[in-house]
Protein backbone atom coordinates (compact mmCIF):
# COMPACT_ATOMS: atom_id res chain seq x y z
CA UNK A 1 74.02 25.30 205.80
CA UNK A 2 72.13 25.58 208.66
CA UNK A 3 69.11 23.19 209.66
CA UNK A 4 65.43 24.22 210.05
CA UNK A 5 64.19 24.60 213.09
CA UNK A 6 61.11 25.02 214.85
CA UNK A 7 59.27 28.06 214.35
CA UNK A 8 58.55 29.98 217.25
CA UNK A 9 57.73 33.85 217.15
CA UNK A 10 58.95 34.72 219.91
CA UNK A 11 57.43 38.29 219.90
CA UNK A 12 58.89 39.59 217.00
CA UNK A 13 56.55 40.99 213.98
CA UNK A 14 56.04 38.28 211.49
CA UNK A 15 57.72 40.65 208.86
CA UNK A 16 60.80 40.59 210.72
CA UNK A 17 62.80 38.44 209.53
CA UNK A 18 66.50 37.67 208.48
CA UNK A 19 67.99 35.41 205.57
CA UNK A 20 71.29 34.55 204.28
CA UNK A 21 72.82 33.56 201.19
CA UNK A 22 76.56 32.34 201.02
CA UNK A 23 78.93 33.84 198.18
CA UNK A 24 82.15 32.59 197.08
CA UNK A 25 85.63 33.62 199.34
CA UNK A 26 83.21 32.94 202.23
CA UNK A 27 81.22 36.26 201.53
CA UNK A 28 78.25 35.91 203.92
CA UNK A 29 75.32 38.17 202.51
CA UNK A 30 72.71 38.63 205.47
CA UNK A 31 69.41 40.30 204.86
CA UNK A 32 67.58 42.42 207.11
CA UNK A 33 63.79 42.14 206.65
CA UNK A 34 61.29 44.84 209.04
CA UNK A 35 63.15 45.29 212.27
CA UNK A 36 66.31 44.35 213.33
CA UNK A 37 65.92 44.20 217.31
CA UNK A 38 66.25 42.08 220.28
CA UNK A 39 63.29 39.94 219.44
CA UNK A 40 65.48 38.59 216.19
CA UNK A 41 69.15 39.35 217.21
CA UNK A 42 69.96 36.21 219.22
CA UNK A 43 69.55 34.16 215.30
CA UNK A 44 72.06 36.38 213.54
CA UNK A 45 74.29 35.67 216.64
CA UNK A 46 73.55 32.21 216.33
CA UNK A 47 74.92 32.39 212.23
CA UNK A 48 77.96 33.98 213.00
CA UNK A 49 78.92 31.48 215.88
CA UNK A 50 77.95 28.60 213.38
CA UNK A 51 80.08 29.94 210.19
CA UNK A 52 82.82 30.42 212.72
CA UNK A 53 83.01 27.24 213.87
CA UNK A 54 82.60 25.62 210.54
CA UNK A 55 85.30 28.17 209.30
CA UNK A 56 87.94 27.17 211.76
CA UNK A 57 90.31 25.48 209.81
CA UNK A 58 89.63 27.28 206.44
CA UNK A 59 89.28 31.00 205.79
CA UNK A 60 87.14 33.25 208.30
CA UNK A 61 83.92 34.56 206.72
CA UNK A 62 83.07 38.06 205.37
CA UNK A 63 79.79 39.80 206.31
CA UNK A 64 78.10 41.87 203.79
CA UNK A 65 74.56 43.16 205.79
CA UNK A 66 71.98 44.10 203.08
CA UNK A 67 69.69 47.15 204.68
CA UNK A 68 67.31 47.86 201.81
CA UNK A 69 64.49 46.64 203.72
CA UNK A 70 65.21 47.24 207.17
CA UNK A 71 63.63 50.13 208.88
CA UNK A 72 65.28 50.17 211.86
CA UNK A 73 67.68 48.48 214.33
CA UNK A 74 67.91 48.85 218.18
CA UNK A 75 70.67 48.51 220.19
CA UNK A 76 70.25 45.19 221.34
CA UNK A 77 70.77 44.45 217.22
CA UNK A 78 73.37 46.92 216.97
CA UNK A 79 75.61 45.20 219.57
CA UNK A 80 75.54 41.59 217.97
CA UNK A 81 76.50 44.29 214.80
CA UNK A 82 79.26 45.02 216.91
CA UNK A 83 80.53 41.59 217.94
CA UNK A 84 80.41 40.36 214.60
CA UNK A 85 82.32 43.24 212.82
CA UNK A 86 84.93 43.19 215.78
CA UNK A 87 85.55 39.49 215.19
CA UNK A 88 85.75 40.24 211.45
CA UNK A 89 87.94 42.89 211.88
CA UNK A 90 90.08 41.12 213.87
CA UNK A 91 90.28 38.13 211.59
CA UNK A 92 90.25 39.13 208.27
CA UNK A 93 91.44 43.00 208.90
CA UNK A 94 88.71 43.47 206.82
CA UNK A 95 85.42 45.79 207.62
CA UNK A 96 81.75 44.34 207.96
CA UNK A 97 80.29 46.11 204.91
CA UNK A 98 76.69 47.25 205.47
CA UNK A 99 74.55 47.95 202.06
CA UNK A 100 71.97 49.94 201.04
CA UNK A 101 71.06 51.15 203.98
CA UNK A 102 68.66 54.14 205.05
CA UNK A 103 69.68 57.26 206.59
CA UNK A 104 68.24 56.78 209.89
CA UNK A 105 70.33 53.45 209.97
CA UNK A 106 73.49 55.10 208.83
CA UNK A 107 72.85 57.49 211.70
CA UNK A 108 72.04 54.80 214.06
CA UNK A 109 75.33 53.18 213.17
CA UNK A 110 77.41 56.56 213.13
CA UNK A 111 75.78 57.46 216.68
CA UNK A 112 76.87 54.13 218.39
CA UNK A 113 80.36 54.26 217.12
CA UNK A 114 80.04 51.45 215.00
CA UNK A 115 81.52 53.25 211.59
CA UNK A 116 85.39 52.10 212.97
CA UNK A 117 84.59 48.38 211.85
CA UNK A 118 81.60 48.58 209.69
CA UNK A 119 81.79 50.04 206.09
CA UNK A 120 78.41 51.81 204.65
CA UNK A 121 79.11 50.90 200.60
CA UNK A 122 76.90 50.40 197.82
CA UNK A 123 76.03 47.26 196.65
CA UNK A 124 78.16 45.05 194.04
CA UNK A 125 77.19 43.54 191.47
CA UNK A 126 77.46 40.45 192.29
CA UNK A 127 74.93 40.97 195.22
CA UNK A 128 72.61 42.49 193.28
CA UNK A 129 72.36 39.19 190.93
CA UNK A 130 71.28 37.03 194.11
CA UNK A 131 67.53 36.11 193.71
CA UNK A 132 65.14 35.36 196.71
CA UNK A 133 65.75 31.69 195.95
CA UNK A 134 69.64 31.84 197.25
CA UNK A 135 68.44 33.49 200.88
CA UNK A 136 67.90 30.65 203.76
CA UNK A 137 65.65 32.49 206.36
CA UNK A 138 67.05 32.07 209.26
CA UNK A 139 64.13 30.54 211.63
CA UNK A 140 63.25 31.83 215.02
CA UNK A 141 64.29 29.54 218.22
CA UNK A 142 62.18 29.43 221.47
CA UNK A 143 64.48 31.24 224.17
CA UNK A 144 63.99 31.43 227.58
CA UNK A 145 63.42 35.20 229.34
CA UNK A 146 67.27 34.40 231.44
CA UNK A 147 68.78 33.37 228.20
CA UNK A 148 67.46 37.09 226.26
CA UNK A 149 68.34 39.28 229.47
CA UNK A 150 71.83 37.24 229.11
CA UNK A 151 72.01 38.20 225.57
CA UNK A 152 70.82 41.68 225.89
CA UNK A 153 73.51 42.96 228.47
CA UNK A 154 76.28 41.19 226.12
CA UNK A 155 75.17 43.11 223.21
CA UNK A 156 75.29 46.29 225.38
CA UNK A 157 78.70 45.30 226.79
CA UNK A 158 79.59 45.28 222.66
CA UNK A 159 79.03 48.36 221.84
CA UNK A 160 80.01 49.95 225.42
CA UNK A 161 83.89 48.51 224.35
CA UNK A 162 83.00 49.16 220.67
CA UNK A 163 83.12 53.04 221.80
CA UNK A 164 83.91 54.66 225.49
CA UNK A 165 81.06 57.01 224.74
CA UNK A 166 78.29 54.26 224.84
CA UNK A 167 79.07 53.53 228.39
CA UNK A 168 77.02 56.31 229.78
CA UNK A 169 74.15 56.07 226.97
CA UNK A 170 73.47 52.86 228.42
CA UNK A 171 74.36 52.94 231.90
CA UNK A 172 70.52 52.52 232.97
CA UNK A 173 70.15 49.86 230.32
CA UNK A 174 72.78 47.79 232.01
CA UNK A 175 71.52 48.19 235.31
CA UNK A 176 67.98 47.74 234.76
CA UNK A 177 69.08 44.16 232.58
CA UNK A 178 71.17 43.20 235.38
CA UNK A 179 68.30 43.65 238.10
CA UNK A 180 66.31 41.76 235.62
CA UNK A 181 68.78 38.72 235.84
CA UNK A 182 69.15 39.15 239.14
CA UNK A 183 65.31 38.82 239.63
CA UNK A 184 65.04 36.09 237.26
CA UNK A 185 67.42 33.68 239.43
């Protein structure tokens, strides 16, 4: 599926960490290990873009985003979140389904607007029979600072047209990331 890379840890906790395991109908279950934040955010991106692309022809894949051992997500995380269940929503009609997740992550995803393309839903069966062994992690890339500040303001921009009400939460996110790309030219 996807090719190992070199590690790099970019900043991110060593328990941070996200894997994937492909089910049949092009079900895409994506674990959630520590943190989901900025620091990992840009490699789930980086999944989605590759399924896509190797789904153009055939049938679009399905996200199912296993929670039981995240502990949190910023909004950074949240946005990708966003892009991805858009585009899913938008080609499949079907929403990203988010699994066993905590309450402070069903809140998080509630808060931001998220909940009118993303599903909270208990876990199949099915899921529960995959085994450590069918997860590839997905391995951290070396990314330059321009390329993150890039990627942080389009995750914002996600969930700013995910839901109106975003747009003045992070108003002085925005502004402060685009100073920081400004600076960084």
């Amino acid at each position: 599926m996807m090719t190992e890379q070199k590690i790099a840890n970019g900043g991110a906790e060593i328990n941070d960490s996200i894997s994937f395991a492909a089910l049949p109908e092009n079900i895409i279950v994506v674990k959630i290990t520590g943190r989901g934040s900025f620091h990992n955010s840009m490699e789930l991106r980086r999944l989605a873009d590759a399924l896509l692309a190797r789904s153009e022809q055939g049938a679009k894949p399905r996200y199912i985003l296993d929670l039981n051992d995240c502990v949190t997500m910023d909004s950074t995380f949240m946005g990708v979140l966003a892009s991805i269940g858009l585009r899913q929503l938008k080609q499949t009609s079907e929403k990203l389904a988010v699994v066993n997740a905590n309450e402070q992550n069903v809140r998080l995803l509630g808060t931001l607007g998220l909940s009118q393309f993303i599903v909270v839903r208990e876990a199949t069966r099915e899921q529960a029979d995959l085994s450590e062994d069918d997860f590839r992690c997905l391995i951290k890339e070396d990314v330059s600072r321009r390329d993150r500040i890039i990627h942080m303001i389009e995750a914002h921009r996600e969930l700013c047209d995910a839901d109106s009400s975003n747009n003045i939460r992070f108003e002085s996110v925005l502004k402060y990331l685009e100073d920081s790309l400004r600076e960084e030219k």
